[in-house]
Protein backbone atom coordinates (compact mmCIF):
# COMPACT_ATOMS: atom_id res chain seq x y z
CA UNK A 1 -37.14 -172.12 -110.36
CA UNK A 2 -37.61 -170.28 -107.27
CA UNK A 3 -39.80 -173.06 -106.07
CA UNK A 4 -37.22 -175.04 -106.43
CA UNK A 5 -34.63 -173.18 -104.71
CA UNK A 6 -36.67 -173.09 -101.54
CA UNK A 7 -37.19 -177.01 -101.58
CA UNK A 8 -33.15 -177.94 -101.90
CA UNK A 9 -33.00 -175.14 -99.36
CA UNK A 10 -35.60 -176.63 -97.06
CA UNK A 11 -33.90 -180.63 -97.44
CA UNK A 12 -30.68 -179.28 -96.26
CA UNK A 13 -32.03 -177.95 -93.21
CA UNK A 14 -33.57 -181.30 -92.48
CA UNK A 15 -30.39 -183.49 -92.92
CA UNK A 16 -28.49 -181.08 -91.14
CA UNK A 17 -31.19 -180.95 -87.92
CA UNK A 18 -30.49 -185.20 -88.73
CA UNK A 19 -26.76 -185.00 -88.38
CA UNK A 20 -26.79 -183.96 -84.49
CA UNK A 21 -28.61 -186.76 -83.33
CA UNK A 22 -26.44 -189.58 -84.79
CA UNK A 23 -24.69 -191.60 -82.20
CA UNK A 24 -20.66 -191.41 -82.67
CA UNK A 25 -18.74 -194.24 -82.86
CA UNK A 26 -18.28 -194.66 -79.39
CA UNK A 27 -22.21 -194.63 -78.23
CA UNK A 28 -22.79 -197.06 -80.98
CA UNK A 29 -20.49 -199.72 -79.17
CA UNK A 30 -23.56 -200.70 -76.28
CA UNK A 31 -22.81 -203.21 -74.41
CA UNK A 32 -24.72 -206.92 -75.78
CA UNK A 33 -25.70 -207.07 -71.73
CA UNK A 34 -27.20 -204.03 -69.90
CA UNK A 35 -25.79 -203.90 -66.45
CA UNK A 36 -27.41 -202.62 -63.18
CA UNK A 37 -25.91 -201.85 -59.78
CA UNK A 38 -26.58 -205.78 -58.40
CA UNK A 39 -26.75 -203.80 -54.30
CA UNK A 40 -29.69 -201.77 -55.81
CA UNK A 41 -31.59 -205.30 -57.35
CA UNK A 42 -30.76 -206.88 -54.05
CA UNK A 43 -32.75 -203.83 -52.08
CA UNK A 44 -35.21 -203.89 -54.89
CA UNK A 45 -35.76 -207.48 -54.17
CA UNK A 46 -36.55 -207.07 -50.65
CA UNK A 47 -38.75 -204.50 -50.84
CA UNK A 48 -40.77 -207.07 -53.12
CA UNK A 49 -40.83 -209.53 -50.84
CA UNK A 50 -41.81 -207.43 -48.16
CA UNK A 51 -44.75 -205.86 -50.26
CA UNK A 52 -45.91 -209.66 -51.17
CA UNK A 53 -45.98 -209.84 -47.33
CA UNK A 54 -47.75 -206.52 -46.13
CA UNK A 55 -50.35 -208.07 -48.47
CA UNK A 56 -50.69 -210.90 -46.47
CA UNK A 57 -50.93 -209.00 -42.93
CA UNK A 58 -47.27 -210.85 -42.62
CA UNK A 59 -44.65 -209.29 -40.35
CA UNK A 60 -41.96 -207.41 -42.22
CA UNK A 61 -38.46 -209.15 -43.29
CA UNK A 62 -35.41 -206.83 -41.88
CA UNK A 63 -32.33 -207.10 -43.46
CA UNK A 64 -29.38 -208.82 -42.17
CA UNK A 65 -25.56 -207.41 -43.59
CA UNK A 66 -24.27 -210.98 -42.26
CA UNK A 67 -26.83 -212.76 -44.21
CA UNK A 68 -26.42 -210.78 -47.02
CA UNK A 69 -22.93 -211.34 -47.26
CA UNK A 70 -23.42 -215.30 -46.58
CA UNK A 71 -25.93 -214.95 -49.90
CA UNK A 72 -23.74 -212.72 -52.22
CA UNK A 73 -21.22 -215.79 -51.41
CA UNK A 74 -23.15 -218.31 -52.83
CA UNK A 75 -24.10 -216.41 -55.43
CA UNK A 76 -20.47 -216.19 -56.54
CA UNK A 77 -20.63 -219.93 -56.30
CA UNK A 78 -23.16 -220.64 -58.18
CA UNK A 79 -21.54 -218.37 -60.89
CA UNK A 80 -18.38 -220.39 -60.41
CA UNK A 81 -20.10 -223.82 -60.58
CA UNK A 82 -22.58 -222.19 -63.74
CA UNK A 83 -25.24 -223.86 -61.90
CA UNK A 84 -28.23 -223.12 -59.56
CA UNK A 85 -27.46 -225.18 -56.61
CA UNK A 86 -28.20 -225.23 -52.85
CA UNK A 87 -25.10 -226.80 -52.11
CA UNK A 88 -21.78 -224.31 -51.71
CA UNK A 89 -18.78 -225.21 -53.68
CA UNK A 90 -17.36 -227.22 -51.28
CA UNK A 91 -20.43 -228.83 -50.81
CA UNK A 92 -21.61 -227.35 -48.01
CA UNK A 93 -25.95 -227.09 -47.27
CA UNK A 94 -27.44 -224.04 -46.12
CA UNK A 95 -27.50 -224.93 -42.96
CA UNK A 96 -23.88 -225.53 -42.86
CA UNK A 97 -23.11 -222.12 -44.17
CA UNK A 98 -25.45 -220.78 -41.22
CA UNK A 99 -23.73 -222.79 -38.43
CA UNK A 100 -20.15 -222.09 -39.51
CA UNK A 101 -20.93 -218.38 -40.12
CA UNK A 102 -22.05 -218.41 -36.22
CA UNK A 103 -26.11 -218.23 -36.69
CA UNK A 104 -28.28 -219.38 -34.43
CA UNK A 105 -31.94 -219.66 -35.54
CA UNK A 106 -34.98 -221.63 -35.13
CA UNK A 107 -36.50 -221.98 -39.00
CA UNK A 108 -34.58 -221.34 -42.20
CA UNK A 109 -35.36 -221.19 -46.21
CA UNK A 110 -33.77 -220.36 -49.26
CA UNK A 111 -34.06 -219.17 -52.42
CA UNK A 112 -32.03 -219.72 -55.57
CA UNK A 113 -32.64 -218.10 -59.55
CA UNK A 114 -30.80 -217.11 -62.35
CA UNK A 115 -32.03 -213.82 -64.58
CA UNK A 116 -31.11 -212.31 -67.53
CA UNK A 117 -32.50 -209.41 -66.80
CA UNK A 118 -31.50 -206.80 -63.64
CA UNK A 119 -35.64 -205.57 -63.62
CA UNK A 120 -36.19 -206.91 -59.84
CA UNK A 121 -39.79 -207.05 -60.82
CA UNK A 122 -39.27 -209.86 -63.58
CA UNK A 123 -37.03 -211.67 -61.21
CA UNK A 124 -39.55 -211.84 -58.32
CA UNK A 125 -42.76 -212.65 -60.17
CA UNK A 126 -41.73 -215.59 -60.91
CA UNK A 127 -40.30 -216.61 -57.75
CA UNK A 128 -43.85 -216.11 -56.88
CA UNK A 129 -45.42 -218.34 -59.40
CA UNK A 130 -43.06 -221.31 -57.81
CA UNK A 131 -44.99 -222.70 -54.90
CA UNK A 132 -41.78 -223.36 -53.04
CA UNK A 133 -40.31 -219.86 -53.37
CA UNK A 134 -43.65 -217.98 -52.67
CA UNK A 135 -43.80 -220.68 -49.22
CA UNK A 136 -40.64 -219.07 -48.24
CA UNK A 137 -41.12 -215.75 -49.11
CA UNK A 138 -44.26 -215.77 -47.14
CA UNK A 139 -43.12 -217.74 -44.34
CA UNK A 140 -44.91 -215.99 -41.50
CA UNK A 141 -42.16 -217.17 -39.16
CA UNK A 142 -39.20 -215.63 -40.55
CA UNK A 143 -37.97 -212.58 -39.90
CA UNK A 144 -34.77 -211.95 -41.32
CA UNK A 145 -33.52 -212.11 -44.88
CA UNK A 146 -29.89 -211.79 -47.07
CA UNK A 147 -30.04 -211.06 -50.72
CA UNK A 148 -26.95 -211.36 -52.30
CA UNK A 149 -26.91 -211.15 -56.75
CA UNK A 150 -23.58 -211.84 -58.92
CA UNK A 151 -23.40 -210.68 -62.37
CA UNK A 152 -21.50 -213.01 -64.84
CA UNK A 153 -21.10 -210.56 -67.50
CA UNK A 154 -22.83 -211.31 -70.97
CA UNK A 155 -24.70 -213.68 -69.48
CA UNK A 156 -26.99 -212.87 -66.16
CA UNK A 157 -27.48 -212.58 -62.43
CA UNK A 158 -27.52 -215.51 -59.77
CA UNK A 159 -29.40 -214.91 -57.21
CA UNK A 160 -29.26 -216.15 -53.93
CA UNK A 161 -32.30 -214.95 -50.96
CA UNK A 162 -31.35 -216.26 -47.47
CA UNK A 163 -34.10 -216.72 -45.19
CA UNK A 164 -33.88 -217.45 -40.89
CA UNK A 165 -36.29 -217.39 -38.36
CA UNK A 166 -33.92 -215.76 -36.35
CA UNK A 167 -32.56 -216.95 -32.17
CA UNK A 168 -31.19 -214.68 -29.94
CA UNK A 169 -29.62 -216.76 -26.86
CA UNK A 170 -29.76 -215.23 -23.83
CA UNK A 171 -27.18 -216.23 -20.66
CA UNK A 172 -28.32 -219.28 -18.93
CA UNK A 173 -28.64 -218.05 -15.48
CA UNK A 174 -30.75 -215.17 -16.77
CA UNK A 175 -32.98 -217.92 -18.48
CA UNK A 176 -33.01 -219.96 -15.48
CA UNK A 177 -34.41 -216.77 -13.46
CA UNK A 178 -37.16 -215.97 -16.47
CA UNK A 179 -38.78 -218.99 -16.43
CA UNK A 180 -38.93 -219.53 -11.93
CA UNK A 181 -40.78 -216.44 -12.61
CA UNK A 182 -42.91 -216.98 -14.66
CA UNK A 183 -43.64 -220.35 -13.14
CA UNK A 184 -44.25 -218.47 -10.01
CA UNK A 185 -46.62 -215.96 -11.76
CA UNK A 186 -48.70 -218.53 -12.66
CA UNK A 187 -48.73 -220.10 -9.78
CA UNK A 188 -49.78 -216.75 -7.75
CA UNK A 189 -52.44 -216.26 -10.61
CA UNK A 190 -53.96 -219.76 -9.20
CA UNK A 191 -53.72 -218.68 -5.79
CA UNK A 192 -51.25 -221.22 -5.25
CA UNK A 193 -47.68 -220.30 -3.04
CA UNK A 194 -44.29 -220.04 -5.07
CA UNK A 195 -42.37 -223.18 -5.61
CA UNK A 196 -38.85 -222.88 -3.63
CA UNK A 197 -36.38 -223.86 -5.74
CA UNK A 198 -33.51 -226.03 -3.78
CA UNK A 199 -30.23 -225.43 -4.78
CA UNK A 200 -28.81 -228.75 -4.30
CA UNK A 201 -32.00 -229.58 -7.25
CA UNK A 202 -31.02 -226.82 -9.34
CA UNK A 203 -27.40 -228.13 -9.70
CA UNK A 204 -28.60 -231.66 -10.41
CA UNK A 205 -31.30 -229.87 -12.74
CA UNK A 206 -28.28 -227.82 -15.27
CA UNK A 207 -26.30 -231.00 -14.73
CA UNK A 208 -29.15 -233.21 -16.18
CA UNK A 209 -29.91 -230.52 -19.21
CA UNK A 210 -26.62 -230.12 -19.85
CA UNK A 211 -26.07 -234.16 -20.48
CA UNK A 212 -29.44 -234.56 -22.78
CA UNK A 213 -27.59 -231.47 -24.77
CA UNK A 214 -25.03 -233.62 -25.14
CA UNK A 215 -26.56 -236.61 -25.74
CA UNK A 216 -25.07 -238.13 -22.66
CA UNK A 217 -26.14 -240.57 -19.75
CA UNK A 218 -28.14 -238.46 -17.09
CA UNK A 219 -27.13 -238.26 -13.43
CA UNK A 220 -28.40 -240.86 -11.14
CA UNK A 221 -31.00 -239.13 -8.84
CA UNK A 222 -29.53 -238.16 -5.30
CA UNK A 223 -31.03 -240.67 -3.04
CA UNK A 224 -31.86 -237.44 -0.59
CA UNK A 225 -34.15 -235.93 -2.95
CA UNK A 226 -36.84 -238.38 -2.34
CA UNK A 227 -39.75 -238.88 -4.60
CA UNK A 228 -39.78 -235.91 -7.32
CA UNK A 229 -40.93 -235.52 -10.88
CA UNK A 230 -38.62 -234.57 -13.48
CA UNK A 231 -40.18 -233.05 -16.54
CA UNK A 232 -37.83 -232.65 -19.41
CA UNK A 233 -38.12 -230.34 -22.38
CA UNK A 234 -35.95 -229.12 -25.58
CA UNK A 235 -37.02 -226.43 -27.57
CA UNK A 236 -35.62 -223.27 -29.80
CA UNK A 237 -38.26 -221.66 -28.32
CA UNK A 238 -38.38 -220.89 -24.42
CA UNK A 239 -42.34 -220.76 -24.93
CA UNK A 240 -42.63 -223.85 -26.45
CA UNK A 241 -40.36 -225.59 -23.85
CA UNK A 242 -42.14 -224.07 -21.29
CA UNK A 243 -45.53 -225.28 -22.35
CA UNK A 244 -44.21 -228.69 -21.89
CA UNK A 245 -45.00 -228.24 -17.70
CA UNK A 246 -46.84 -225.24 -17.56
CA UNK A 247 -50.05 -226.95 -16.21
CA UNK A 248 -48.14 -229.22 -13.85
CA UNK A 249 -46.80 -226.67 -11.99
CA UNK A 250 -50.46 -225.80 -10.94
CA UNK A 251 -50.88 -228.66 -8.98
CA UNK A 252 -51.00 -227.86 -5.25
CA UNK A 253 -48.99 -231.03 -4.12
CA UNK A 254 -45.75 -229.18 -5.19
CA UNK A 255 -43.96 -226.38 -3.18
CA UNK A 256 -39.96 -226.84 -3.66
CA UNK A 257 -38.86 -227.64 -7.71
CA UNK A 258 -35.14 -227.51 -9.30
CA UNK A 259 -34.18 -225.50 -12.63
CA UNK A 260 -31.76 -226.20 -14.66
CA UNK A 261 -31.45 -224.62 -18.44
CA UNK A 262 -28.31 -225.39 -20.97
CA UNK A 263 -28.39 -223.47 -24.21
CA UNK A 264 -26.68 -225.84 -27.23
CA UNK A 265 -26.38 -226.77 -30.16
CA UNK A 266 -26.66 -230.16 -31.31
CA UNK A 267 -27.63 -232.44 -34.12
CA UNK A 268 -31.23 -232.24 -33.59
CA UNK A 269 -30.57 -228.54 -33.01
CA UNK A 270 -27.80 -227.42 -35.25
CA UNK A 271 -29.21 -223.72 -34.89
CA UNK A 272 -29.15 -223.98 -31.11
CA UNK A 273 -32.07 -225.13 -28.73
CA UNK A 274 -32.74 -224.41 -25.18
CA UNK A 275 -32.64 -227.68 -22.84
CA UNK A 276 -34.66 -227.32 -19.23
CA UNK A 277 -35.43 -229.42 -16.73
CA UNK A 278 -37.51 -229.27 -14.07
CA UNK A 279 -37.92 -231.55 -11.20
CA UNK A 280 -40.92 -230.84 -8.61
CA UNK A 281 -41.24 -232.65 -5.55
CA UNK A 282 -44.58 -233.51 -3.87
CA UNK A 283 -45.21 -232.76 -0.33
CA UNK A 284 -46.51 -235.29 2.16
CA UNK A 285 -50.23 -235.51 1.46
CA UNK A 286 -50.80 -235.78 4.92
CA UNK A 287 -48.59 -232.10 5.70
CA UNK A 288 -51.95 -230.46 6.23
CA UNK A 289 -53.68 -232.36 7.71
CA UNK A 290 -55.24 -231.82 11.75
CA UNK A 291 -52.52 -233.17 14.08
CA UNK A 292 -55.33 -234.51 15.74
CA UNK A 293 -56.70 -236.61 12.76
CA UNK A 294 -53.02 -237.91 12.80
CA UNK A 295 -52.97 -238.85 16.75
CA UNK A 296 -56.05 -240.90 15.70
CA UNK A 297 -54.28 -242.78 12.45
CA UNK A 298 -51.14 -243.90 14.68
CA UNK A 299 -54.01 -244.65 17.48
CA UNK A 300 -55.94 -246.92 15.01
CA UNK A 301 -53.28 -248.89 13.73
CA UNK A 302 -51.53 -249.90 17.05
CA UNK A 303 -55.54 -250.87 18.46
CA UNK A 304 -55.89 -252.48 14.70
CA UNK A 305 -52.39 -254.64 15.58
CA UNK A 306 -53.34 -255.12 19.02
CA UNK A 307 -57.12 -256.52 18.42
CA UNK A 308 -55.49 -258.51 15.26
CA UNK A 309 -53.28 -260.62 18.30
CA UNK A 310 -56.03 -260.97 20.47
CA UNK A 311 -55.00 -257.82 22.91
CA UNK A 312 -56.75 -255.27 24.37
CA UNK A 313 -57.10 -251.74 22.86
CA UNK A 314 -54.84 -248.91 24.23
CA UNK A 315 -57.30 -246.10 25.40
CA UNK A 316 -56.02 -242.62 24.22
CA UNK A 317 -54.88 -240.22 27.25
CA UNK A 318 -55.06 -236.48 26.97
CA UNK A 319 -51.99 -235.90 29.81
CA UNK A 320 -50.47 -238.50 28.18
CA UNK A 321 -50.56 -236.88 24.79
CA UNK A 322 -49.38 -233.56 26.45
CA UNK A 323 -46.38 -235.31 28.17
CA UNK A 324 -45.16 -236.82 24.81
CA UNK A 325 -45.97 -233.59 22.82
CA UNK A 326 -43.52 -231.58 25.64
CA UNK A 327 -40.70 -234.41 25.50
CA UNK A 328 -40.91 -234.44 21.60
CA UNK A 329 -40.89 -230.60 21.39
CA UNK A 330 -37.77 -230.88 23.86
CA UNK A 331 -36.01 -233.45 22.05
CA UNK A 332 -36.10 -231.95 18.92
CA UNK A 333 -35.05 -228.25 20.11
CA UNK A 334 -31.63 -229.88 21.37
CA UNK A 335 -31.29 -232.11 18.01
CA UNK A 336 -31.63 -235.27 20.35
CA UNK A 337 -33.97 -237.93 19.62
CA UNK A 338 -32.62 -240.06 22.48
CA UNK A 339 -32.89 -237.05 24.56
CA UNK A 340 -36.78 -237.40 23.91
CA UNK A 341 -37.69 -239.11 26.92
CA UNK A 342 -35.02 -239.16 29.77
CA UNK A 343 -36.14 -241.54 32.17
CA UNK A 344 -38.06 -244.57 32.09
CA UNK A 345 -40.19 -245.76 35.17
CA UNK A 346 -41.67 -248.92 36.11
CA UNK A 347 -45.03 -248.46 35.34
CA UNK A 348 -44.29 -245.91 31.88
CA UNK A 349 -42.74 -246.86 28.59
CA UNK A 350 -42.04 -244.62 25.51
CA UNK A 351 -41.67 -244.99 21.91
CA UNK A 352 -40.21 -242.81 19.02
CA UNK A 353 -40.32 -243.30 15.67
CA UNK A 354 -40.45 -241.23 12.26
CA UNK A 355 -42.79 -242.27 9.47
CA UNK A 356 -43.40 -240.45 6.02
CA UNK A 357 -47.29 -241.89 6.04
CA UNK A 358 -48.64 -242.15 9.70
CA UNK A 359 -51.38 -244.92 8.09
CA UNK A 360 -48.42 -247.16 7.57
CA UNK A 361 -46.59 -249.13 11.01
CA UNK A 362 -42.72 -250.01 10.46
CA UNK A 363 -42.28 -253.48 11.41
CA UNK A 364 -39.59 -252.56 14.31
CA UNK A 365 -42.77 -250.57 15.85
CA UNK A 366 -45.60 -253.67 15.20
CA UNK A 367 -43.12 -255.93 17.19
CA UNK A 368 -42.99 -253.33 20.42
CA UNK A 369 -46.73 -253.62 20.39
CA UNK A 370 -46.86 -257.23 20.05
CA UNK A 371 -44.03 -258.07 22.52
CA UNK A 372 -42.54 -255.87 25.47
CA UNK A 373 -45.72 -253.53 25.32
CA UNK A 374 -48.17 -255.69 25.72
CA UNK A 375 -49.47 -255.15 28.95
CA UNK A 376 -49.92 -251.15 28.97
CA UNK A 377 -53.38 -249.74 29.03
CA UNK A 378 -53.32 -246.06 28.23
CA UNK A 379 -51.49 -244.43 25.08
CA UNK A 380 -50.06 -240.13 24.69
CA UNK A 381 -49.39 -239.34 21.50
CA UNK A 382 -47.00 -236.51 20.07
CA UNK A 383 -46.66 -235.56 16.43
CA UNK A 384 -44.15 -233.08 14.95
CA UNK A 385 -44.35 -232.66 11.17
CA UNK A 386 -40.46 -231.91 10.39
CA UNK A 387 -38.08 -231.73 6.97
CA UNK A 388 -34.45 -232.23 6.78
CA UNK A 389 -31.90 -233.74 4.26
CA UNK A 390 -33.13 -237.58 4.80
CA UNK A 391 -36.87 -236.36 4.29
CA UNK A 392 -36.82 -233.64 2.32
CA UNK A 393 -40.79 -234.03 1.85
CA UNK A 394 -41.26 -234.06 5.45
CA UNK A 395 -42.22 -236.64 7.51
CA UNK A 396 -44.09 -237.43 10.88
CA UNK A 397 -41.68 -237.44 14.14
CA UNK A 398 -43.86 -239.20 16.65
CA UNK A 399 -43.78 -239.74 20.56
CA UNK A 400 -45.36 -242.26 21.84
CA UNK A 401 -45.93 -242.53 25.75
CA UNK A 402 -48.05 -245.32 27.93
CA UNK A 403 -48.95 -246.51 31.13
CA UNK A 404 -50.52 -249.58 32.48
């Protein structure tokens, strides 16, 4: 009996230890779907993508509020439409959403899911598993990412990860100075002299970038400018577009270029694209060369002329060559060329003349030496290697003096 006793005594203690851990009423009502803070799955997210990438020796994603806010947007759309889709409500692609939110990038990806469960870890593994997800999670050249995650209640979480390679534009003019300094970097690097850029070439060179932005006819060349080389290039990346030239520049034949640069978008660029062009202009080949190698060009193709029509050769004359070298040094210190020689005796003549390549004879100077010139003997040469607006490459003024 007193065995007993102690067992009904012992059974009551045990239902009554029982009785305190019973849920009431109101903790047995649990919600069908557990809910999680959808900010903290969004950061959870991130930092899973960004692990996936440390693994891969992959430059860290930072995270962008607008993006974010551009992803928790579709998100809410998606829950709206019930759907995964890349297209908005209205329609709109990703790379709508970018351009009318104001990005500018050079690369972009996106993610879309749908999970029933808020464990970030069972939402991202299988993003991972999907080669197109894992491509853009691992994109090597992205750099910024939005997560946004809407909850429809007692159902799941869409889930929306916005990817960019991301552009910063910087101000055109600042552009414009980056890359004539770089250009001229390289160039010093080679041992070669800085290119002078013309300003009358850099306007025509922002005018022509400006209409290929645009998609526009290009200026006609000025007829000043002379031969030049215009070298085109479009590109997100200022790099990139400056590749397009960058061993063109180290040619020695150029010493004055134009710059232009026009930042844009445009259909081939919706995110926004750099445009530059730069036009070089080659220098007379003959610039450098020994004025008295040049004396003996002009000499050989006036004897050529003359021995071609059955005339005696002119014979070159050292006081000669120093009168017409004084007269042309004269002439062009007062802007004159009729100034050049004053006078004209009986038994002198002079000719002037300006040629860009001193191996070539204007017609206007082959019929002198064929007609009214005829019967001088002795030839002075002077040569003045000068640049203005009508030879901006430079050309050859040349003095020409004789004698019988």
């Amino acid at each position: 009996m007193k065995r007993l006793s102690i067992f009904i005594l012992v059974l009551l203690f045990l239902l009554s230890l029982c009785s305190l851990n019973l849920p009431s009423q109101e903790q047995k009502k649990e919600p069908l779907f557990q809910i999680k803070e959808v900010m903290t799955i969004e950061k959870d997210l991130l930092g899973l993508a960004n692990k996936e990438r440390e693994k891969k020796g992959l430059p860290l994603l930072s995270l962008s509020s607008g993006l974010s806010r551009l992803a928790r947007q579709h998100s809410q759309d998606m829950a709206g439409l019930q759907r995964l889709s890349h297209a908005s409500f209205s329609g709109k692609s990703y790379q709508d959403r970018l351009v009318e939110a104001g990005f500018y990038f050079i690369s972009i990806g996106e993610n879309v899911a749908f999970s029933e469960t808020f464990v970030a870890e069972f939402i991202h593994q299988p993003l991972m598993e999907s080669p197109e997800h894992r491509k853009n999670i691992l994109e090597p050249s992205f750099d910024q990412a939005g997560i946004g995650v809407v909850l429809v209640e007692n159902k799941g979480y869409y889930i929306t990860q916005d990817f960019i390679q991301s552009l910063e534009p910087e101000e055109e003019a600042k552009v414009e100075t980056k890359i004539q300094n770089r250009i001229n970097a390289l160039r010093r690097k080679a041992s070669l002299p800085p290119l002078v850029y013309l300003q009358d070439a850099n306007s025509y060179a922002r005018e022509f970038s400006q209409k290929k932005a645009q998609h526009k006819p290009t200026p006609p060349c000025p007829t000043h400018f002379g031969e030049n080389y215009v070298i085109y290039a479009s590109s997100p990346s200022l790099e990139e577009a400056q590749s397009v030239y960058q061993h063109t520049i180290l040619d020695s034949i150029y010493e004055n270029a134009g710059l232009g640069v026009s930042f844009r978008r445009n259909k081939e660029y919706p995110g926004g694209s750099y445009f530059v062009t730069l036009i070089l202009f080659p220098e007379n080949k003959y610039k450098y060369m020994d004025k008295e190698k040049i004396r003996q060009i002009v000499l050989l193709n006036i004897n050529e002329r003359r021995d071609k029509k059955g005339l005696p050769k002119l014979k070159f004359d050292e006081n000669l060559s120093a009168a017409a070298e004084k007269a042309l040094k004269d002439g062009l210190t007062q802007g004159n060329h009729s100034s050049i020689f004053p006078t004209r005796t009986r038994d002198a003549a002079y000719m002037f003349f300006i040629t860009v390549d001193p191996t070539v004879l204007s017609e206007g100077v082959k019929d002198k030496i064929e007609g009214e010139l005829v019967n001088y003997r002795k030839i002075g040469i002077g040569i003045s290697f000068q640049k203005n607006r009508e030879y901006p490459r430079g050309a050859f003024w040349t003095a020409i003096l004789l004698e019988r």
